[in-house]
N, C-alpha and C. Protein backbone atom coordinates (compact mmCIF):
# COMPACT_ATOMS: atom_id res chain seq x y z
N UNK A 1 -3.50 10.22 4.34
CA UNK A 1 -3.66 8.80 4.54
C UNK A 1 -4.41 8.25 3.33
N UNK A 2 -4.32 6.83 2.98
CA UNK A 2 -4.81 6.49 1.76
C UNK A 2 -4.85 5.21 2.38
N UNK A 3 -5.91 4.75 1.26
CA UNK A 3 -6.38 3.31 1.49
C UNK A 3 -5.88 2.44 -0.09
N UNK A 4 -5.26 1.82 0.35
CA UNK A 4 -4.05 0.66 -1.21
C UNK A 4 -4.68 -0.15 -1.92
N UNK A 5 -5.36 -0.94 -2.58
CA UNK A 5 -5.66 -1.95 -3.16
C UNK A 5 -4.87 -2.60 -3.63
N UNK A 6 -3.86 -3.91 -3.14
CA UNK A 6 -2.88 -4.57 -3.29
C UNK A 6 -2.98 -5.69 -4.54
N UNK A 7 -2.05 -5.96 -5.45
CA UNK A 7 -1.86 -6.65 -6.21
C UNK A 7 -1.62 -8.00 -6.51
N UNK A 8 -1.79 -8.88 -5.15
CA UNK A 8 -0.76 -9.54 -4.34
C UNK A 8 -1.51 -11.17 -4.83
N UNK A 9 -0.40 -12.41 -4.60
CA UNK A 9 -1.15 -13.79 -4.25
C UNK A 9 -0.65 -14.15 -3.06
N UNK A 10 -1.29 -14.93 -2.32
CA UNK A 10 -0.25 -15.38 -1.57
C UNK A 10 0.16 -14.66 -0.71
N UNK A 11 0.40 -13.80 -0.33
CA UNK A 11 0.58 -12.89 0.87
C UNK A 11 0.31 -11.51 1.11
N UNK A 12 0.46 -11.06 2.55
CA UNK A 12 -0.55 -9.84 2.49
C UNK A 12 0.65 -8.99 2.94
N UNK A 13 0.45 -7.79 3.35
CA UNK A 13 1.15 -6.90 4.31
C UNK A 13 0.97 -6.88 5.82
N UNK A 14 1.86 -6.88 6.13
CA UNK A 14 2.41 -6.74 8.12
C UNK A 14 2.31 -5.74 8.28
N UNK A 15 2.93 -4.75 8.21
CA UNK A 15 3.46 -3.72 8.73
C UNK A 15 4.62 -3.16 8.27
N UNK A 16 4.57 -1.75 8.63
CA UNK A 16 5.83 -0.78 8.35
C UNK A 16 6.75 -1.52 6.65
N UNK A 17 5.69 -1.92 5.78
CA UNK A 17 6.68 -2.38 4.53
C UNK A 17 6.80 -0.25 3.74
N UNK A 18 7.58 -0.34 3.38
CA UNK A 18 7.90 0.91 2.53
C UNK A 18 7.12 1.06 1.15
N UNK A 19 6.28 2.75 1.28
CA UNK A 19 5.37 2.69 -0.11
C UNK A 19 6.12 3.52 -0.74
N UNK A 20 5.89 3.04 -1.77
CA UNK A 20 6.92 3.40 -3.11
C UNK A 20 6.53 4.27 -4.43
N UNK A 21 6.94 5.09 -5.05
CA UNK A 21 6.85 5.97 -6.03
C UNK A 21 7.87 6.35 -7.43
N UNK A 22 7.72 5.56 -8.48
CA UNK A 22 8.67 5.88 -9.32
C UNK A 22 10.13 5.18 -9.04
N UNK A 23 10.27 4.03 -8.04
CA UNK A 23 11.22 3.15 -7.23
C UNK A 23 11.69 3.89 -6.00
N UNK A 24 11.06 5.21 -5.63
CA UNK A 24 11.45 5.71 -4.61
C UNK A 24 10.90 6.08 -3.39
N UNK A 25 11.21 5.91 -1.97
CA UNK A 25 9.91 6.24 -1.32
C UNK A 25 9.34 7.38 -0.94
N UNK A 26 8.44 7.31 -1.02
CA UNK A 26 7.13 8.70 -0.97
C UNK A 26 6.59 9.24 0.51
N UNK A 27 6.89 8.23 1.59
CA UNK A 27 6.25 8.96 2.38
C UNK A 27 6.35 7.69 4.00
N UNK A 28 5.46 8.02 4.96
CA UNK A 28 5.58 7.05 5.71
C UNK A 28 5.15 5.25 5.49
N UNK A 29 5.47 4.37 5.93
CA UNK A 29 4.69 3.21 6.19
C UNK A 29 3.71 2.59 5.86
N UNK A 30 3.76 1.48 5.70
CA UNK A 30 1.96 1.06 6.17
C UNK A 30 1.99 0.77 7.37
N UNK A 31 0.37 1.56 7.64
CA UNK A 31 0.19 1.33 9.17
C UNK A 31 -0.72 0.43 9.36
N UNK A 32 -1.13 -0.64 8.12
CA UNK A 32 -2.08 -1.67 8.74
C UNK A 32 -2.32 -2.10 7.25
N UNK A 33 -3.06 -3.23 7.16
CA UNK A 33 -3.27 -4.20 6.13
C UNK A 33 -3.75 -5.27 6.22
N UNK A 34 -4.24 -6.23 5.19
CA UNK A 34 -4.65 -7.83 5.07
C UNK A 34 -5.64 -7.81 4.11
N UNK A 35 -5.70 -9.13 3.93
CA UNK A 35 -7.23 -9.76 2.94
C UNK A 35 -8.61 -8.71 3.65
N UNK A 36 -9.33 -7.87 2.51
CA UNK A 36 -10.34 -7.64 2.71
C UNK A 36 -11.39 -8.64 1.56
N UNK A 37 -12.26 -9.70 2.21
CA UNK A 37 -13.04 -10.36 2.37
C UNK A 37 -14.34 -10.04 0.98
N UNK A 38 -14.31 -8.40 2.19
CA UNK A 38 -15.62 -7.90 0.84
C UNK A 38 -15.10 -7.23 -0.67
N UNK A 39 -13.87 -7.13 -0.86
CA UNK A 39 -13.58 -7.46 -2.34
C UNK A 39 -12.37 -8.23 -3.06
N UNK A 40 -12.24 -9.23 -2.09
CA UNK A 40 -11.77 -10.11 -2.03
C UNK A 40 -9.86 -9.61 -2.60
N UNK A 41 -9.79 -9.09 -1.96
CA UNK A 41 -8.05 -8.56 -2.25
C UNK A 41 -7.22 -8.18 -1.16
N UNK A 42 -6.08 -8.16 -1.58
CA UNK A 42 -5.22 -7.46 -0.16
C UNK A 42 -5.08 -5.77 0.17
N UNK A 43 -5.58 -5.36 1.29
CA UNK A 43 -5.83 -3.89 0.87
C UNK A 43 -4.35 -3.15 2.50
N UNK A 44 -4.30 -2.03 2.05
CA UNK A 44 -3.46 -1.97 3.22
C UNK A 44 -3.70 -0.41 3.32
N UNK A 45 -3.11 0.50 4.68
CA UNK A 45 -3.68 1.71 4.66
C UNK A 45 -2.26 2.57 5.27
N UNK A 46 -1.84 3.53 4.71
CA UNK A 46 -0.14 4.41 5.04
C UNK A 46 -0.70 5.87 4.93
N UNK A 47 1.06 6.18 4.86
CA UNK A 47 0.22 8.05 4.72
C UNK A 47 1.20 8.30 3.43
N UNK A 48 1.12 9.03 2.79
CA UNK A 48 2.05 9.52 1.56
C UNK A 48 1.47 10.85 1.61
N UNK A 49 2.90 11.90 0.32
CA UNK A 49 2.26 13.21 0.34
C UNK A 49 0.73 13.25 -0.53
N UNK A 50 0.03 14.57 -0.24
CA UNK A 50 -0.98 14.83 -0.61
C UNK A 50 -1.04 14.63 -2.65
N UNK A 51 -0.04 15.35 -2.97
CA UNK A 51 0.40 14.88 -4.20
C UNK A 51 0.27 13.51 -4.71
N UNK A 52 0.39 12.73 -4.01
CA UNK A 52 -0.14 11.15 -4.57
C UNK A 52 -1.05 10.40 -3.96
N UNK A 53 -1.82 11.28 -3.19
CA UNK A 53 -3.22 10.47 -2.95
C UNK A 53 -4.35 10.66 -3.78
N UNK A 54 -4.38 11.44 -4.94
CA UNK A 54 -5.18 10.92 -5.72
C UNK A 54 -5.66 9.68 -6.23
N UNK A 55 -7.42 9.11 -6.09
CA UNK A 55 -7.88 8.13 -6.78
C UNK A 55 -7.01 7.52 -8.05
N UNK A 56 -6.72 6.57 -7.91
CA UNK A 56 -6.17 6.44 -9.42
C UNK A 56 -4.59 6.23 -9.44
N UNK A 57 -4.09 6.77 -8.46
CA UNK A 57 -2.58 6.81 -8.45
C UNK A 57 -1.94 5.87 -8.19
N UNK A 58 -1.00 5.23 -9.32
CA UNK A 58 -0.16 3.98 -8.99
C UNK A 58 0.77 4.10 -7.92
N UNK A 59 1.02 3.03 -6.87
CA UNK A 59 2.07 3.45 -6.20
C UNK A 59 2.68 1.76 -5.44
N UNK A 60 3.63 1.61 -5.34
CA UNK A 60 4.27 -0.22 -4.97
C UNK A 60 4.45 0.34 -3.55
N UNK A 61 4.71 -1.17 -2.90
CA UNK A 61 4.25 -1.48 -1.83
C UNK A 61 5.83 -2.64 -1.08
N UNK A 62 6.83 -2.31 -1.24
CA UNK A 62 7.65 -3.20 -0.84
C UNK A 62 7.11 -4.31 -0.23
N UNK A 63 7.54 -5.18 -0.55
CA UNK A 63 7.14 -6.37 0.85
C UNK A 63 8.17 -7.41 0.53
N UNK A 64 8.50 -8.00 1.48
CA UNK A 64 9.57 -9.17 1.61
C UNK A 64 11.00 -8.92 0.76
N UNK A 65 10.79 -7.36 0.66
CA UNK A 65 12.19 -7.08 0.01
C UNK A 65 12.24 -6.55 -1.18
């Protein structure tokens, strides 16, 4: 499980959007998300393999398509 720091304006994540790797997907879902307040960004939380949960690791976030 990993915690995302989203890139985003304007909108956050719902649910079940597809996380992404190299344009391909990596693993399950997001299972939750929105504006976190205390650093003021969109953060969201899924599971991917262990292989890309390293700190540091780029990874996209489908949303709205």
């Amino acid at each position: 499980m990993v915690t995302l720091t989203l890139e985003l304006e304007g909108i956050d994540v719902s649910n079940d959007e597809a996380i992404l790797h190299e344009g391909a997907a990596v693993g399950y879902y997001i299972l939750s998300g929105g504006f976190a307040h205390h650093v003021v960004r969109s953060m969201a939380v899924g599971y991917v393999p262990a292989a890309l949960g390293a700190d540091g690791q780029r990874l996209e976030v489908e949303i709205l398509g």
